[in-house]
N, C-alpha and C. Protein backbone atom coordinates (compact mmCIF):
# COMPACT_ATOMS: atom_id res chain seq x y z
N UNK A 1 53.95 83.75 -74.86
CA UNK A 1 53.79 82.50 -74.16
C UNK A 1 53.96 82.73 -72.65
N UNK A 2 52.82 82.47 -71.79
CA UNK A 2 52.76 82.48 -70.57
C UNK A 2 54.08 81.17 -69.88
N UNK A 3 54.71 81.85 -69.01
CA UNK A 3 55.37 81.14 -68.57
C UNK A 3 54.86 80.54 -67.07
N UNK A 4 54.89 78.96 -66.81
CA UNK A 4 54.40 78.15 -65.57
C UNK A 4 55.43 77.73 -64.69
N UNK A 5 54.72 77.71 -63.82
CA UNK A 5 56.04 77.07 -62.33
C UNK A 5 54.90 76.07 -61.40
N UNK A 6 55.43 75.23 -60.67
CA UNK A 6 55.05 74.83 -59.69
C UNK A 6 54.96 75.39 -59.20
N UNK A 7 53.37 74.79 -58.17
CA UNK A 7 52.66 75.76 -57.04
C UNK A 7 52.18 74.50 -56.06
N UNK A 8 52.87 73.90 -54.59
CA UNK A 8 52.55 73.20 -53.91
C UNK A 8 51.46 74.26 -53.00
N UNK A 9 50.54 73.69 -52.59
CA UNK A 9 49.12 74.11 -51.42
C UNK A 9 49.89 73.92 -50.08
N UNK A 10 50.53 74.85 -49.97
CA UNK A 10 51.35 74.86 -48.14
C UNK A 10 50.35 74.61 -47.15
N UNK A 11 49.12 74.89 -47.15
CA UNK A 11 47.94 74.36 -45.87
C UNK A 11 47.79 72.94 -46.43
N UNK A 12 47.97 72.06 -47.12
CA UNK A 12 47.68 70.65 -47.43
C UNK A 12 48.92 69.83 -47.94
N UNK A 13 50.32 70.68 -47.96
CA UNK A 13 51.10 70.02 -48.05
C UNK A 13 51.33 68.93 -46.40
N UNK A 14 51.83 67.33 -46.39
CA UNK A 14 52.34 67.20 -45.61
C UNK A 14 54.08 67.10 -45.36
N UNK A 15 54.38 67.43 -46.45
CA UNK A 15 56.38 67.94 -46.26
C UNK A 15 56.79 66.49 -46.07
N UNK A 16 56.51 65.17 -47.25
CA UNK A 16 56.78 64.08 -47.12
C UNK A 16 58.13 64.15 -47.52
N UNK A 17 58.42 65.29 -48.89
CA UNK A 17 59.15 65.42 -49.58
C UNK A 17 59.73 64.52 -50.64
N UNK A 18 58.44 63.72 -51.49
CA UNK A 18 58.88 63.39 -52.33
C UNK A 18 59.11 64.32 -53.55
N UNK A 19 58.56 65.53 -53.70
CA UNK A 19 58.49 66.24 -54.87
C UNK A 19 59.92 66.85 -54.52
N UNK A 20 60.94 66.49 -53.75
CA UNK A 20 62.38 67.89 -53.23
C UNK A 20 62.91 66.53 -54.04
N UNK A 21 63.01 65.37 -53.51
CA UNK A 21 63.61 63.91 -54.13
C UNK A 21 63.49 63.77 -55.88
N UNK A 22 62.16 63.75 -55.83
CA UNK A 22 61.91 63.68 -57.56
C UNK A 22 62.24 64.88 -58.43
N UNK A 23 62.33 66.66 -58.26
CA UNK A 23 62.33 67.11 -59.09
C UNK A 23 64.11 67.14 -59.55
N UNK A 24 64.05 67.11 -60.81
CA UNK A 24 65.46 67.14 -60.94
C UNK A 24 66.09 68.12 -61.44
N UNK A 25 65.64 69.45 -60.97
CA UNK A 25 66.35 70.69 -60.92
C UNK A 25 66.63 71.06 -59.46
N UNK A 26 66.44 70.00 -58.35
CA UNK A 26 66.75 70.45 -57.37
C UNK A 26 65.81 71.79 -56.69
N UNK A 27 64.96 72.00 -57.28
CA UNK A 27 64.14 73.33 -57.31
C UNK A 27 63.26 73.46 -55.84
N UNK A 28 62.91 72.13 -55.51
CA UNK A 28 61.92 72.41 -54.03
C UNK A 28 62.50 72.07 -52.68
N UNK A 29 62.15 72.54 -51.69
CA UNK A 29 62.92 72.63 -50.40
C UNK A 29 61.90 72.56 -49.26
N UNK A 30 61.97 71.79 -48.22
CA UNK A 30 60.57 71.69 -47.47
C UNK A 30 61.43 72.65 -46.41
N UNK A 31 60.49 73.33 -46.16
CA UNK A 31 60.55 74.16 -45.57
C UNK A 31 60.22 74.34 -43.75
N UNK A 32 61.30 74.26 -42.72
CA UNK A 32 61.46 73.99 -41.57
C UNK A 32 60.11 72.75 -41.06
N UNK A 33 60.15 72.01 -41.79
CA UNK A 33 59.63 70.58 -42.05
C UNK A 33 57.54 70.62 -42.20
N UNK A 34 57.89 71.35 -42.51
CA UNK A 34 56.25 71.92 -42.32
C UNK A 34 55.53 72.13 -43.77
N UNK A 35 56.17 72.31 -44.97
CA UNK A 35 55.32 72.53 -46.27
C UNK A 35 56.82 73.04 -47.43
N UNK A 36 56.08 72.62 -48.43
CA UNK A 36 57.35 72.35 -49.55
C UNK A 36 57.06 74.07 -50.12
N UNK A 37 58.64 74.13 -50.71
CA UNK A 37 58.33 75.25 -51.27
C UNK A 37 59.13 75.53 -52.33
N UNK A 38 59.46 75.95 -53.47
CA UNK A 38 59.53 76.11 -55.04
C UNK A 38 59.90 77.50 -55.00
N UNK A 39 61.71 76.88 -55.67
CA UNK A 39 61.94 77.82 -55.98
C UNK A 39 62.26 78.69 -57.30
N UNK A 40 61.87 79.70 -57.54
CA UNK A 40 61.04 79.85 -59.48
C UNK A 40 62.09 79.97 -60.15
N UNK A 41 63.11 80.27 -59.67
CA UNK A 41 64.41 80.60 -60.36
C UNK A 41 64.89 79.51 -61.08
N UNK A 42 64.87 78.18 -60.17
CA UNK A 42 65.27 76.65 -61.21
C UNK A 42 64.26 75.89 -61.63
N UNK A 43 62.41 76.50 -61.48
CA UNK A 43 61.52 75.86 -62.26
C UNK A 43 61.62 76.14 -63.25
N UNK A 44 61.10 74.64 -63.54
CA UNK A 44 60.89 74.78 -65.30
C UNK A 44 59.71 74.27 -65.43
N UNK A 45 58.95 73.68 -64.96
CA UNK A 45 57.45 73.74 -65.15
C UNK A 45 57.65 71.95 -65.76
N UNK A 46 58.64 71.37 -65.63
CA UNK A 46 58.34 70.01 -66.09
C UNK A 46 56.68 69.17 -65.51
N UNK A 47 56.77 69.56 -64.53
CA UNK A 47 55.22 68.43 -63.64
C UNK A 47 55.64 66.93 -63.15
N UNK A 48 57.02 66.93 -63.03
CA UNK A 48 57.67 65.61 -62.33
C UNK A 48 57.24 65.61 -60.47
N UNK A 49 57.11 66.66 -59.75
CA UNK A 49 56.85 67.10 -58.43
C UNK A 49 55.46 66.95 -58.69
N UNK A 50 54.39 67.20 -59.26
CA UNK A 50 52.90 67.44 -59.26
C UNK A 50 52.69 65.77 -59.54
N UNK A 51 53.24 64.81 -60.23
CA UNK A 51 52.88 63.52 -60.41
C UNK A 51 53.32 62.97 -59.67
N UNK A 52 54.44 63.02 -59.06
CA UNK A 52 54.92 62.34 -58.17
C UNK A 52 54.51 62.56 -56.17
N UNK A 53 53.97 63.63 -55.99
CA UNK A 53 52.87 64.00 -54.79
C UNK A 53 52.13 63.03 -54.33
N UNK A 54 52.19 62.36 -53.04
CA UNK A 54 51.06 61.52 -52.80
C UNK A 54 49.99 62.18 -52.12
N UNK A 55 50.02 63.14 -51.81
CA UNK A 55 48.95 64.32 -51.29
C UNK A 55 48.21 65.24 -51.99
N UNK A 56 48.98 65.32 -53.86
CA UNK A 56 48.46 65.62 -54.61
C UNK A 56 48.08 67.27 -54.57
N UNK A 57 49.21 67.97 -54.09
CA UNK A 57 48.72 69.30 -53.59
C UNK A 57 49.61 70.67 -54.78
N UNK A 58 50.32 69.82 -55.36
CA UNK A 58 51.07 70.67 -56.28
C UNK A 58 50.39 71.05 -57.81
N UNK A 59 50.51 72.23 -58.06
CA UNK A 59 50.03 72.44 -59.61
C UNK A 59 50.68 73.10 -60.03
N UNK A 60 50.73 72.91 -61.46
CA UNK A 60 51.71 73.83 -62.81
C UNK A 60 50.70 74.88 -63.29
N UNK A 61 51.19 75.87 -62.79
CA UNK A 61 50.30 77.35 -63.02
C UNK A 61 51.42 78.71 -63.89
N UNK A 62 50.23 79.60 -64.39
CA UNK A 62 51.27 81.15 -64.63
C UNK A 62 51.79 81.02 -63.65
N UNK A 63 53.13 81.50 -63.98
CA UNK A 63 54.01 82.25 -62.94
C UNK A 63 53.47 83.10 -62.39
N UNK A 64 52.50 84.14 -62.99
CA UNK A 64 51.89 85.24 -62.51
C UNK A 64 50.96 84.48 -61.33
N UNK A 65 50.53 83.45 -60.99
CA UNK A 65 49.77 83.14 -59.95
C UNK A 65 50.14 82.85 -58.74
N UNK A 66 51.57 82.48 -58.83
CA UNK A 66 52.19 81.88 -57.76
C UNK A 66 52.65 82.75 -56.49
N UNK A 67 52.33 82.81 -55.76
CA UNK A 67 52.70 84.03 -54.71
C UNK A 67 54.16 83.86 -54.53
């Protein structure tokens, strides 16, 4: 079983930070206010951050994809 994580689009994030608010592993962190960023260690691949995006820039991918 392939394991998934969140993957926010850092060139189309705007770092509103609702996905740091909504996920509830505490897992995303906007990053010096400029684009969100995920951290894989406390993803769990729920998709609470990807629905909750109003910019719509986050996706649940392999881990293997995520840089």
């Amino acid at each position: 079983m392939t394991k998934k994580k969140a993957r926010p689009d850092a060139s189309r994030c705007v770092a509103c930070g609702v996905c740091k608010k909504e996920c509830p592993r505490g897992a995303i962190s906007i990053y010096k206010g400029c684009y969100a960023v995920v951290n894989l260690d406390l993803c769990v691949a729920c998709g609470i951050c990807a629905k909750a995006c109003p910019a719509d820039v986050i996706d649940i991918v392999a881990e293997s994809e995520v840089n």
